[in-house]
ModelCIF file with pLDDT and N, C-alpha, C, O atoms, coordinates in Angstrom:
data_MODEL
#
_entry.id   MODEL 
#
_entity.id                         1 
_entity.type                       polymer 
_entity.pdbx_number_of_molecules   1 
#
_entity_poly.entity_id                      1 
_entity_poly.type                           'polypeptide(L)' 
_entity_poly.nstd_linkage                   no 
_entity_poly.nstd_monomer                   no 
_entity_poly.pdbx_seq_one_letter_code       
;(UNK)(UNK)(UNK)(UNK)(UNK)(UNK)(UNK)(UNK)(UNK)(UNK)(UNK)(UNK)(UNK)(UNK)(UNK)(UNK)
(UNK)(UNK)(UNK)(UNK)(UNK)(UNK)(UNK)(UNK)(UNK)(UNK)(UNK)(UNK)(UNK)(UNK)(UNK)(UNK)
(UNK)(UNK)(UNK)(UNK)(UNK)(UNK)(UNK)(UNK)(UNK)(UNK)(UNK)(UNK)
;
_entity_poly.pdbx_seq_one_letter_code_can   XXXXXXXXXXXXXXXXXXXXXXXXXXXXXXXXXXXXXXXXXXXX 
_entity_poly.pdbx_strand_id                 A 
#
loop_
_entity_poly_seq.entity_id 
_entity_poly_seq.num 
_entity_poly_seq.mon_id 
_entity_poly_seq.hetero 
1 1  UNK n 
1 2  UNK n 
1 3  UNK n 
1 4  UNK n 
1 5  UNK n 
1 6  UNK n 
1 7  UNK n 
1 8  UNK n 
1 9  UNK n 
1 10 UNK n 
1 11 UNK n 
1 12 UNK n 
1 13 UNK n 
1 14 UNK n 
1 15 UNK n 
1 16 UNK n 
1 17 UNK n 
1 18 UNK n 
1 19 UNK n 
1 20 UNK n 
1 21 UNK n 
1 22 UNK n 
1 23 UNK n 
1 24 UNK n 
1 25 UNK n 
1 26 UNK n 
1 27 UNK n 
1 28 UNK n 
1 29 UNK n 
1 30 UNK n 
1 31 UNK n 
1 32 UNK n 
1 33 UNK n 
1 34 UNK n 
1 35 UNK n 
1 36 UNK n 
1 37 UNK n 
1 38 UNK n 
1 39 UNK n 
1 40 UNK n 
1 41 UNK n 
1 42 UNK n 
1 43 UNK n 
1 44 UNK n 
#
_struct_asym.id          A 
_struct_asym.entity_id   1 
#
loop_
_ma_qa_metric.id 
_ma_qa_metric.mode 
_ma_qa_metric.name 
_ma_qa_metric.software_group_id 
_ma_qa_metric.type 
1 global pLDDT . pLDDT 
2 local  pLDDT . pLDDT 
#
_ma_qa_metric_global.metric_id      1 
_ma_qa_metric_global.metric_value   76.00 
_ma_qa_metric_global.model_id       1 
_ma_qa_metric_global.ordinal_id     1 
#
loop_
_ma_qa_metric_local.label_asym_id 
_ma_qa_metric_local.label_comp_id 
_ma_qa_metric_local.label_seq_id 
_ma_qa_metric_local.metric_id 
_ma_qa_metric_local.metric_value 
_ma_qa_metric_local.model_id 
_ma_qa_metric_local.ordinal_id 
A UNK 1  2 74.00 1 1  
A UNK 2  2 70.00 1 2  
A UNK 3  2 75.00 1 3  
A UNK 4  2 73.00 1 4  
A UNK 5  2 72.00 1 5  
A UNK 6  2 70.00 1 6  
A UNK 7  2 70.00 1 7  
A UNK 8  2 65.00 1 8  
A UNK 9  2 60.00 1 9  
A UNK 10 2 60.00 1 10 
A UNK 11 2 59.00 1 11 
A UNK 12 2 61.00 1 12 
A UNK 13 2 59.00 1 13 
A UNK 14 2 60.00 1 14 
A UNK 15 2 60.00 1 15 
A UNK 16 2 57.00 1 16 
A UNK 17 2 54.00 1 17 
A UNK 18 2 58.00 1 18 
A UNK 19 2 57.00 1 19 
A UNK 20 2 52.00 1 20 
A UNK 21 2 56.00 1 21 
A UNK 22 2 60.00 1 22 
A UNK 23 2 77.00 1 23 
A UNK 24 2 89.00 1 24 
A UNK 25 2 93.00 1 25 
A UNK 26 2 90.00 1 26 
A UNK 27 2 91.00 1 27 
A UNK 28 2 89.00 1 28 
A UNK 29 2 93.00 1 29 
A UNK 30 2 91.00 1 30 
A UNK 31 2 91.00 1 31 
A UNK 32 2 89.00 1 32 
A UNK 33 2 87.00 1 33 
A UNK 34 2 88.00 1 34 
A UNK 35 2 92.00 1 35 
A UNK 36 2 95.00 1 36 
A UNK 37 2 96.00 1 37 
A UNK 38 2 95.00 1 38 
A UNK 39 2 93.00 1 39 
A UNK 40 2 89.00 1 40 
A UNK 41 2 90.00 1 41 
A UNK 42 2 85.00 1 42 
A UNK 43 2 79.00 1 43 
A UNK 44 2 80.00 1 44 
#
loop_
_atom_site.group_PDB 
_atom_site.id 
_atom_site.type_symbol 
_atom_site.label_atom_id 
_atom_site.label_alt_id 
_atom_site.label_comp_id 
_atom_site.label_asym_id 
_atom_site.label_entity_id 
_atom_site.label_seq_id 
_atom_site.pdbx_PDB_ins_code 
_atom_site.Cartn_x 
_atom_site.Cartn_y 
_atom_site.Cartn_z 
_atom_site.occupancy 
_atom_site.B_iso_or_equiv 
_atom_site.pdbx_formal_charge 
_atom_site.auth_seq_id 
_atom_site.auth_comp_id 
_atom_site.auth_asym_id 
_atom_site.auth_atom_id 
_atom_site.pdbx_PDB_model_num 
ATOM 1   N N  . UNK A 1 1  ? 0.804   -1.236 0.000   1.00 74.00 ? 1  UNK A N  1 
ATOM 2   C CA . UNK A 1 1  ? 0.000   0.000  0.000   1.00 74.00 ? 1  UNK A CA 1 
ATOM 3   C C  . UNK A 1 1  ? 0.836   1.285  0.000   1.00 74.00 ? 1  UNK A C  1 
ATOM 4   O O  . UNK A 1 1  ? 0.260   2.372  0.013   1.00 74.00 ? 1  UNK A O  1 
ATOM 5   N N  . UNK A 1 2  ? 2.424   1.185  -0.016  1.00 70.00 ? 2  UNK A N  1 
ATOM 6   C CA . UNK A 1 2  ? 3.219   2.062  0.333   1.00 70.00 ? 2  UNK A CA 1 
ATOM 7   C C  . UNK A 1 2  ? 3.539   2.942  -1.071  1.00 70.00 ? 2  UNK A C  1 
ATOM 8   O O  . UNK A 1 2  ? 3.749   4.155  -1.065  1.00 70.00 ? 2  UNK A O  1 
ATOM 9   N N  . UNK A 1 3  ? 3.534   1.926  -2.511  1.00 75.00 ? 3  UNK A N  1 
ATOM 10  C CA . UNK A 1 3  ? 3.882   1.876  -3.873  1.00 75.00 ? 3  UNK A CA 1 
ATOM 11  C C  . UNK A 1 3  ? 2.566   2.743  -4.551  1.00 75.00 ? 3  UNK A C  1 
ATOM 12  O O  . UNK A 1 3  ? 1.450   2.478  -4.996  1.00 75.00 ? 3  UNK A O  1 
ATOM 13  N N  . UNK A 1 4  ? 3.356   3.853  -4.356  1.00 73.00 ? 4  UNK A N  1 
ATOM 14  C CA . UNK A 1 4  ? 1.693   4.348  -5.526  1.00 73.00 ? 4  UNK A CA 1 
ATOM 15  C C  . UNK A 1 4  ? 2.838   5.577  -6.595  1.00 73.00 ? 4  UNK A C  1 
ATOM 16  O O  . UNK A 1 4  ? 3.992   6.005  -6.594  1.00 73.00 ? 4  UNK A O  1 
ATOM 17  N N  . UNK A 1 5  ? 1.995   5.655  -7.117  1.00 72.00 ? 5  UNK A N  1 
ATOM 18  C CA . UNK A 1 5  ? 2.424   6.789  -8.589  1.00 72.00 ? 5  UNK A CA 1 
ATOM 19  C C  . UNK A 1 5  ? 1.755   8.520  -8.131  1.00 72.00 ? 5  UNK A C  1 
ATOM 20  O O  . UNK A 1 5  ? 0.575   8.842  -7.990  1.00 72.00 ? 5  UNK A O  1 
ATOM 21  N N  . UNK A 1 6  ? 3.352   9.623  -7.947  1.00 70.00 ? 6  UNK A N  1 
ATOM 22  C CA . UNK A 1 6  ? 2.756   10.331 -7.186  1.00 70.00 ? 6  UNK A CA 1 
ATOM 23  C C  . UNK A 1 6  ? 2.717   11.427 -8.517  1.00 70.00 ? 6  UNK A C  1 
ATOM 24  O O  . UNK A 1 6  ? 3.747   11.643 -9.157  1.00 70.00 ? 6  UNK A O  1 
ATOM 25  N N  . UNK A 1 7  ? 1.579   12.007 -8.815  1.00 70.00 ? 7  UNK A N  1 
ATOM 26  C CA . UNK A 1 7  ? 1.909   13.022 -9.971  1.00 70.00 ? 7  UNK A CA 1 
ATOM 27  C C  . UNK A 1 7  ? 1.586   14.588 -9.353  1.00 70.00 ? 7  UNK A C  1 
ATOM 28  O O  . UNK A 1 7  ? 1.366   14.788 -8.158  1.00 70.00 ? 7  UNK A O  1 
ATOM 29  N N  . UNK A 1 8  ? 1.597   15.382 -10.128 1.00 65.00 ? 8  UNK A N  1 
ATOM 30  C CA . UNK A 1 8  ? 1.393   17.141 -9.722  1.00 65.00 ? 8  UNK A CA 1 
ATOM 31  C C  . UNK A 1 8  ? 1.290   17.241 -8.333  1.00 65.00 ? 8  UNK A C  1 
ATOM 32  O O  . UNK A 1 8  ? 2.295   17.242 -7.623  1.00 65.00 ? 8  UNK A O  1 
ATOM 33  N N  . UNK A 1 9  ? -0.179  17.351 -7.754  1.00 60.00 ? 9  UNK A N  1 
ATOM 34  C CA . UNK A 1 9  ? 0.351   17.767 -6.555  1.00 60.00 ? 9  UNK A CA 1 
ATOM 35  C C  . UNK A 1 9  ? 0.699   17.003 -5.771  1.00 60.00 ? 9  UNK A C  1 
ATOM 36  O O  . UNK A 1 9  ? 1.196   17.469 -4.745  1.00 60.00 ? 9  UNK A O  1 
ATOM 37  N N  . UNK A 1 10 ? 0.599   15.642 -5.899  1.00 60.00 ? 10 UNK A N  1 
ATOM 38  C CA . UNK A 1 10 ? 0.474   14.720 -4.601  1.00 60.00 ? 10 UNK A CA 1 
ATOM 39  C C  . UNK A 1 10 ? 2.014   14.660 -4.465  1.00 60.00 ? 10 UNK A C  1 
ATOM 40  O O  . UNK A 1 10 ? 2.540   14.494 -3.365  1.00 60.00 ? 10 UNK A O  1 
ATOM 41  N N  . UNK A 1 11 ? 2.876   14.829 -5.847  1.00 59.00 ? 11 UNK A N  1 
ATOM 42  C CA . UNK A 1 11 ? 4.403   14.794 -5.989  1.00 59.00 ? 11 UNK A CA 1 
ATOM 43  C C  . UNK A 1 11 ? 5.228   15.915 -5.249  1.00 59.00 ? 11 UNK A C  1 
ATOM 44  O O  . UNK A 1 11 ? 6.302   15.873 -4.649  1.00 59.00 ? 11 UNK A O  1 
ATOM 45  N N  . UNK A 1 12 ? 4.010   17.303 -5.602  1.00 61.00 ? 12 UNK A N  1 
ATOM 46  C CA . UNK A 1 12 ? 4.821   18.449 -4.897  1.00 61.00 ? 12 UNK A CA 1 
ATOM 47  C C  . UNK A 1 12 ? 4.690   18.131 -3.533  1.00 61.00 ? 12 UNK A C  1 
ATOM 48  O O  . UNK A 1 12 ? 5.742   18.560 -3.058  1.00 61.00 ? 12 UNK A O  1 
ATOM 49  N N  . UNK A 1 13 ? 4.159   17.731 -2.788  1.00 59.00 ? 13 UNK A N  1 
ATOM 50  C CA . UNK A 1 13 ? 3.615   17.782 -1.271  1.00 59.00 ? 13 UNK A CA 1 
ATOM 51  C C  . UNK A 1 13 ? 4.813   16.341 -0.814  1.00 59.00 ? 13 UNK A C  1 
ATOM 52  O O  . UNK A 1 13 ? 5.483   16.391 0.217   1.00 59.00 ? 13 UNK A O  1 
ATOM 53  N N  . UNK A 1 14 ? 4.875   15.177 -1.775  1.00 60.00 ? 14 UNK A N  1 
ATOM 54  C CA . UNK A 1 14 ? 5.789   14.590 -1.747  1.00 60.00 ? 14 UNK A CA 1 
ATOM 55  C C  . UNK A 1 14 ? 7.520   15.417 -1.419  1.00 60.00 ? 14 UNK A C  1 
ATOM 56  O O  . UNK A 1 14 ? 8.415   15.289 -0.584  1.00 60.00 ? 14 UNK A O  1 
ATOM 57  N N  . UNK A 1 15 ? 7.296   16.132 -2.445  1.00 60.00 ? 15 UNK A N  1 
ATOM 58  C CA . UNK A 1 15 ? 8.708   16.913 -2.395  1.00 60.00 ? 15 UNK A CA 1 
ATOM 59  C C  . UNK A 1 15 ? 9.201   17.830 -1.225  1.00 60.00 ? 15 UNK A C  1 
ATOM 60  O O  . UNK A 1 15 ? 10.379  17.987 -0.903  1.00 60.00 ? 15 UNK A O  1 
ATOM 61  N N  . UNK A 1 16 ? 8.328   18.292 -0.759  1.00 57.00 ? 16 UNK A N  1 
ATOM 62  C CA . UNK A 1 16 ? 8.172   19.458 0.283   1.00 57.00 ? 16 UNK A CA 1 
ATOM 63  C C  . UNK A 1 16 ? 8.795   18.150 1.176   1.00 57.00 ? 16 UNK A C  1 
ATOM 64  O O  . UNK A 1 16 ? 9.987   18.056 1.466   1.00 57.00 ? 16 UNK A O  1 
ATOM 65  N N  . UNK A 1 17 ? 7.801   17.206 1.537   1.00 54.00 ? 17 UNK A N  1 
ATOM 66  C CA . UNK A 1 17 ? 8.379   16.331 2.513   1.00 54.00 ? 17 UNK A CA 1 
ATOM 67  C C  . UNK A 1 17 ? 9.904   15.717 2.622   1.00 54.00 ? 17 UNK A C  1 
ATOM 68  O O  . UNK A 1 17 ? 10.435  15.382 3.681   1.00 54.00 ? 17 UNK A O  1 
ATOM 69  N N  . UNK A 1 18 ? 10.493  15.637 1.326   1.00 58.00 ? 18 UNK A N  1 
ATOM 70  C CA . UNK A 1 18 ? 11.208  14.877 1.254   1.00 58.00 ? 18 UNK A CA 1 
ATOM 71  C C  . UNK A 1 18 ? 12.598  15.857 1.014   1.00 58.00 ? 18 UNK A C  1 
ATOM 72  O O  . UNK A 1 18 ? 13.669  15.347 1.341   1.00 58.00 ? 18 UNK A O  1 
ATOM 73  N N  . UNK A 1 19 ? 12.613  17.231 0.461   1.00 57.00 ? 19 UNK A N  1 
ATOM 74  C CA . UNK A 1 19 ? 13.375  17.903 0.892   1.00 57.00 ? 19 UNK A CA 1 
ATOM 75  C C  . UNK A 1 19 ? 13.381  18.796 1.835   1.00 57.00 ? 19 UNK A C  1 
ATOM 76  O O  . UNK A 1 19 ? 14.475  18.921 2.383   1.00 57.00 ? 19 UNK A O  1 
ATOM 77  N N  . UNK A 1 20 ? 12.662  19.368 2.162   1.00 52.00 ? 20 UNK A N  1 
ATOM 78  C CA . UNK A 1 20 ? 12.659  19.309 3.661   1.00 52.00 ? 20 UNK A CA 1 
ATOM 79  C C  . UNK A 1 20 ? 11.789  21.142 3.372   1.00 52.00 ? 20 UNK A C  1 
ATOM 80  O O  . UNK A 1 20 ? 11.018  21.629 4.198   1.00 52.00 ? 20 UNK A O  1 
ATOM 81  N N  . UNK A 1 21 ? 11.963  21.445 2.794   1.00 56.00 ? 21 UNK A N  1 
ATOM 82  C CA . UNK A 1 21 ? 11.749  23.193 2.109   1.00 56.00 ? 21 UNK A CA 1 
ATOM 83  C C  . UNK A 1 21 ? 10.559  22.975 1.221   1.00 56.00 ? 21 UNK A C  1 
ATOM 84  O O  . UNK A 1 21 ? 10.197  21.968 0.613   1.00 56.00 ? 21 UNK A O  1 
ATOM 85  N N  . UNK A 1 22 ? 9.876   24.576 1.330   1.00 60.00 ? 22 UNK A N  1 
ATOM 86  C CA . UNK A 1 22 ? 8.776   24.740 0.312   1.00 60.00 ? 22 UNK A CA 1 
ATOM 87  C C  . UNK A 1 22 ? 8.981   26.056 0.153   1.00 60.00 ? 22 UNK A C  1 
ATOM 88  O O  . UNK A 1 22 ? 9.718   26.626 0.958   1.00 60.00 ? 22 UNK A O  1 
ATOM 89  N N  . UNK A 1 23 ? 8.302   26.866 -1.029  1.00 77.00 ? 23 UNK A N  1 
ATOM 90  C CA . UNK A 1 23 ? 8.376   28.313 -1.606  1.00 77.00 ? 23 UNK A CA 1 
ATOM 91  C C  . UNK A 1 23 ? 7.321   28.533 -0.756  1.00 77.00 ? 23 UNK A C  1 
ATOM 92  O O  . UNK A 1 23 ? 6.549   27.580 -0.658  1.00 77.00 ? 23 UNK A O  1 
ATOM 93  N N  . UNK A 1 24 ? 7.037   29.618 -0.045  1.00 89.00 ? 24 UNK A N  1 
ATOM 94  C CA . UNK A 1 24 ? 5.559   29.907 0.652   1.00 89.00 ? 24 UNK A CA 1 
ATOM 95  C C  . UNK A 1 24 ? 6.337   31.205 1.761   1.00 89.00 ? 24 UNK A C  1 
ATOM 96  O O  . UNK A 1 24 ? 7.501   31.603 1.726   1.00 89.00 ? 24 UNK A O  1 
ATOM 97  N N  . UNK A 1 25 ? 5.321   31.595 2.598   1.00 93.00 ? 25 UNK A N  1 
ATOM 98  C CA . UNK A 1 25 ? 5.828   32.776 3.675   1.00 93.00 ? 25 UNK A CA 1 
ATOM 99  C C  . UNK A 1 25 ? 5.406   32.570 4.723   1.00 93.00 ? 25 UNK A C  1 
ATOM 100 O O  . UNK A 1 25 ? 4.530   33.188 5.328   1.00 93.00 ? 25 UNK A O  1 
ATOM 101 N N  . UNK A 1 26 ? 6.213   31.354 5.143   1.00 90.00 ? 26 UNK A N  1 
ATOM 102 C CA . UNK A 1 26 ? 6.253   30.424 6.349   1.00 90.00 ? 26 UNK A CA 1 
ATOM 103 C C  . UNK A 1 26 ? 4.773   30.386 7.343   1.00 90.00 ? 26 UNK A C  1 
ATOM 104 O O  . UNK A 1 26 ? 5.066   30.368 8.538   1.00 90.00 ? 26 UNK A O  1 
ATOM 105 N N  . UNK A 1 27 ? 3.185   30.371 7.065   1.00 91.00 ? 27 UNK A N  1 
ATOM 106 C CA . UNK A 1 27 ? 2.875   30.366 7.853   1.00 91.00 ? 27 UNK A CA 1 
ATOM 107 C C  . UNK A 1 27 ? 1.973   28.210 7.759   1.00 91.00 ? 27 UNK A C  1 
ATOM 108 O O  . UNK A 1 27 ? 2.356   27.192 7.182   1.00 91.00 ? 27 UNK A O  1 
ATOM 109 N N  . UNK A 1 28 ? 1.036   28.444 8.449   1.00 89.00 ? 28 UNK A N  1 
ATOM 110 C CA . UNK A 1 28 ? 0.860   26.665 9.069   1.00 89.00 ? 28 UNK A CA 1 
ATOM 111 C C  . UNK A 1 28 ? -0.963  27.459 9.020   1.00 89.00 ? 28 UNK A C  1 
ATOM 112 O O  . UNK A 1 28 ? -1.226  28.235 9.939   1.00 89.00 ? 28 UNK A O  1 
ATOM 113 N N  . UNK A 1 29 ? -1.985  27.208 8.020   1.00 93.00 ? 29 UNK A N  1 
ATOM 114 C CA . UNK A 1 29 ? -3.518  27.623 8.247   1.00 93.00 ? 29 UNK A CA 1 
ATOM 115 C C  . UNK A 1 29 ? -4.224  26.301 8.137   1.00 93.00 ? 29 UNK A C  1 
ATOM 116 O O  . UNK A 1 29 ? -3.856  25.243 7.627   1.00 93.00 ? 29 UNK A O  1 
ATOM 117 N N  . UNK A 1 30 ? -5.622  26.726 8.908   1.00 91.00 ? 30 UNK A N  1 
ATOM 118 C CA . UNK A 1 30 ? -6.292  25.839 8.635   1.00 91.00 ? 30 UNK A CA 1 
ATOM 119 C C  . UNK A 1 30 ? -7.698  27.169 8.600   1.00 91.00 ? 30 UNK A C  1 
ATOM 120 O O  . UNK A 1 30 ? -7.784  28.365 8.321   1.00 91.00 ? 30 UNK A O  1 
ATOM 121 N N  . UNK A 1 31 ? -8.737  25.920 9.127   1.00 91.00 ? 31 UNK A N  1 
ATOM 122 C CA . UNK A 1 31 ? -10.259 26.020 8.689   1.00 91.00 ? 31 UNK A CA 1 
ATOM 123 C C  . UNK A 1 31 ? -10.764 26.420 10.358  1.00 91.00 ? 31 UNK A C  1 
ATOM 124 O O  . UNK A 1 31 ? -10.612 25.427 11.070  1.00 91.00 ? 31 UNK A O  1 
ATOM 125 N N  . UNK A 1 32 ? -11.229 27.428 11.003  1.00 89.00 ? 32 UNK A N  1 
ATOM 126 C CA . UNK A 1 32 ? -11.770 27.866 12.144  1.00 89.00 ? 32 UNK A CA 1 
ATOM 127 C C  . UNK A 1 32 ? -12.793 28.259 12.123  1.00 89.00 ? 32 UNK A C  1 
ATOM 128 O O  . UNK A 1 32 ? -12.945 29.302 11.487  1.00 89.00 ? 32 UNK A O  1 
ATOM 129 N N  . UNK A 1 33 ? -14.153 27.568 12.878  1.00 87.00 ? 33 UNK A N  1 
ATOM 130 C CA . UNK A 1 33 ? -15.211 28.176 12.101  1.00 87.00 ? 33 UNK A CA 1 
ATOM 131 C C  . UNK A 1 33 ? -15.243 28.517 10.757  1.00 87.00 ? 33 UNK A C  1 
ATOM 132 O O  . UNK A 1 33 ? -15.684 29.653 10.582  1.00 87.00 ? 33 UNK A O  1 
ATOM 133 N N  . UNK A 1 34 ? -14.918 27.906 9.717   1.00 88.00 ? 34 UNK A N  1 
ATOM 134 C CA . UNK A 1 34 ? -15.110 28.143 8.540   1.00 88.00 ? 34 UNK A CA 1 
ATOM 135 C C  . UNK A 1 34 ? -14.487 29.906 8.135   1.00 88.00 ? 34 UNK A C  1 
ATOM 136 O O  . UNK A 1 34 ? -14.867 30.743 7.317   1.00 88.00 ? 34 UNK A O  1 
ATOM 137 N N  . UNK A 1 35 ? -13.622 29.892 8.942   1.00 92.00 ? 35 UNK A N  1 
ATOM 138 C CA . UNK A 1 35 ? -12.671 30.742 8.304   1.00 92.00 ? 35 UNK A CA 1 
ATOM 139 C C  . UNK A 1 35 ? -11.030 30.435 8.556   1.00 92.00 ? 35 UNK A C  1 
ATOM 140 O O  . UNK A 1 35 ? -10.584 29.883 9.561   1.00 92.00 ? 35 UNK A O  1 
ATOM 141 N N  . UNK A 1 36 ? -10.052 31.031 7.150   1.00 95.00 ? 36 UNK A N  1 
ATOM 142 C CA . UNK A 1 36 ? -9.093  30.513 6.786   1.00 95.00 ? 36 UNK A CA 1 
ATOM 143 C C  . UNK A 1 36 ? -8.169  31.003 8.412   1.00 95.00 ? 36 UNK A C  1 
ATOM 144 O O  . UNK A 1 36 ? -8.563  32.152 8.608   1.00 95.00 ? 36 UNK A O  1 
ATOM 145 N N  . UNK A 1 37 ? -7.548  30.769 9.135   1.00 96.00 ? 37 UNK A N  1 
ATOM 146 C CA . UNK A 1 37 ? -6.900  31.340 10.221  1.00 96.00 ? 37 UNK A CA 1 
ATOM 147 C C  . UNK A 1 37 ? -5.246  30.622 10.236  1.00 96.00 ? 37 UNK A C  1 
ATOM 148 O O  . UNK A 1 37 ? -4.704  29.578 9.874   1.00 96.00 ? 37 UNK A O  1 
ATOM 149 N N  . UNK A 1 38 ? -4.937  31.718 10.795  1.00 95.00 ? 38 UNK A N  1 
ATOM 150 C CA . UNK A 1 38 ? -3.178  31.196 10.792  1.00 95.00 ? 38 UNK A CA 1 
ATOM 151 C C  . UNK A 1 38 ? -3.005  30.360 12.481  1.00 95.00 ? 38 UNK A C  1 
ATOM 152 O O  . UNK A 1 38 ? -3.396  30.683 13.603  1.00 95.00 ? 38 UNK A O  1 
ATOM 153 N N  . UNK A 1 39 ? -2.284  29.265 11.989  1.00 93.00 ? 39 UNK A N  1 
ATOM 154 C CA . UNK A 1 39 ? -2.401  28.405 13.109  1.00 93.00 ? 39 UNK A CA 1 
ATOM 155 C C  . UNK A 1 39 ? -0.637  28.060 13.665  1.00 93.00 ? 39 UNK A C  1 
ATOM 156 O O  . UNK A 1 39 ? -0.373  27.791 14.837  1.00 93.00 ? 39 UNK A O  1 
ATOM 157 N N  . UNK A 1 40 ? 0.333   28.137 12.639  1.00 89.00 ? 40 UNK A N  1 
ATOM 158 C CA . UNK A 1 40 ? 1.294   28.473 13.572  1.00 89.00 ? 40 UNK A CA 1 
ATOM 159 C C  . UNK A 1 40 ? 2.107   29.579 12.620  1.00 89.00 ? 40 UNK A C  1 
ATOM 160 O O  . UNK A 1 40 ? 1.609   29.912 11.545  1.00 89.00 ? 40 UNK A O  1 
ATOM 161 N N  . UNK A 1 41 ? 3.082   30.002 12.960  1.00 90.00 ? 41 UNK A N  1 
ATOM 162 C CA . UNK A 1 41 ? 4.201   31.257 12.239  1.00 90.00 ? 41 UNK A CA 1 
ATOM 163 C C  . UNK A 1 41 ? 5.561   30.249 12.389  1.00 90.00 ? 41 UNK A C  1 
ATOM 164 O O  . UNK A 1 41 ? 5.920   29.576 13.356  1.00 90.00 ? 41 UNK A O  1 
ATOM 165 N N  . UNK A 1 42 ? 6.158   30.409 11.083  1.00 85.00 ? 42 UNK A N  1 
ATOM 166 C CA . UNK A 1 42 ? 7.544   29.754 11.427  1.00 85.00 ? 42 UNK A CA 1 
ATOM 167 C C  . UNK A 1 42 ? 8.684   30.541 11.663  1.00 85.00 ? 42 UNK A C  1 
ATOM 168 O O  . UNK A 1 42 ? 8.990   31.432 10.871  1.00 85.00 ? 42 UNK A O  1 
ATOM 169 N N  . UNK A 1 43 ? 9.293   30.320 12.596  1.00 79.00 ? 43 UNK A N  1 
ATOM 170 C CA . UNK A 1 43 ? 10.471  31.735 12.364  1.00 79.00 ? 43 UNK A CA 1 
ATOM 171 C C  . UNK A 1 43 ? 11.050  31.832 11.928  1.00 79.00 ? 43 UNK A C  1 
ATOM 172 O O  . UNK A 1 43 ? 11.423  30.791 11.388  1.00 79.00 ? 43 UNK A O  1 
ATOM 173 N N  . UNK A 1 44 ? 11.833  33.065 11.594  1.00 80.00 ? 44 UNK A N  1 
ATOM 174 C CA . UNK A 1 44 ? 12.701  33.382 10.122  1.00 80.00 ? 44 UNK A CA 1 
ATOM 175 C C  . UNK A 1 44 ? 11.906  33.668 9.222   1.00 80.00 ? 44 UNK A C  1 
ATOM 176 O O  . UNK A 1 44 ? 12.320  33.929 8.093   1.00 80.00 ? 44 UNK A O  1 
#
């Protein structure tokens, strides 16, 4: 179940994981009451 074929995004999210970095402005959101909210800040 480990063997799958990872394409566009499932590959980018793969990648993020696997090098360790992503392009973005470090924050961590989710869904709060159905609004978008920042849930952690990374530093730097």
């Amino acid at each position: 179940p480990y063997t799958k074929l990872l394409m566009d995004r499932s590959k980018e999210s793969y990648d993020h994981l696997r090098t360790g970095k992503y392009g973005g402005v470090g924050v961590q959101i989710g869904l709060r009451r159905d609004t978008l909210t920042v849930l952690s800040v990374f530093e730097n």
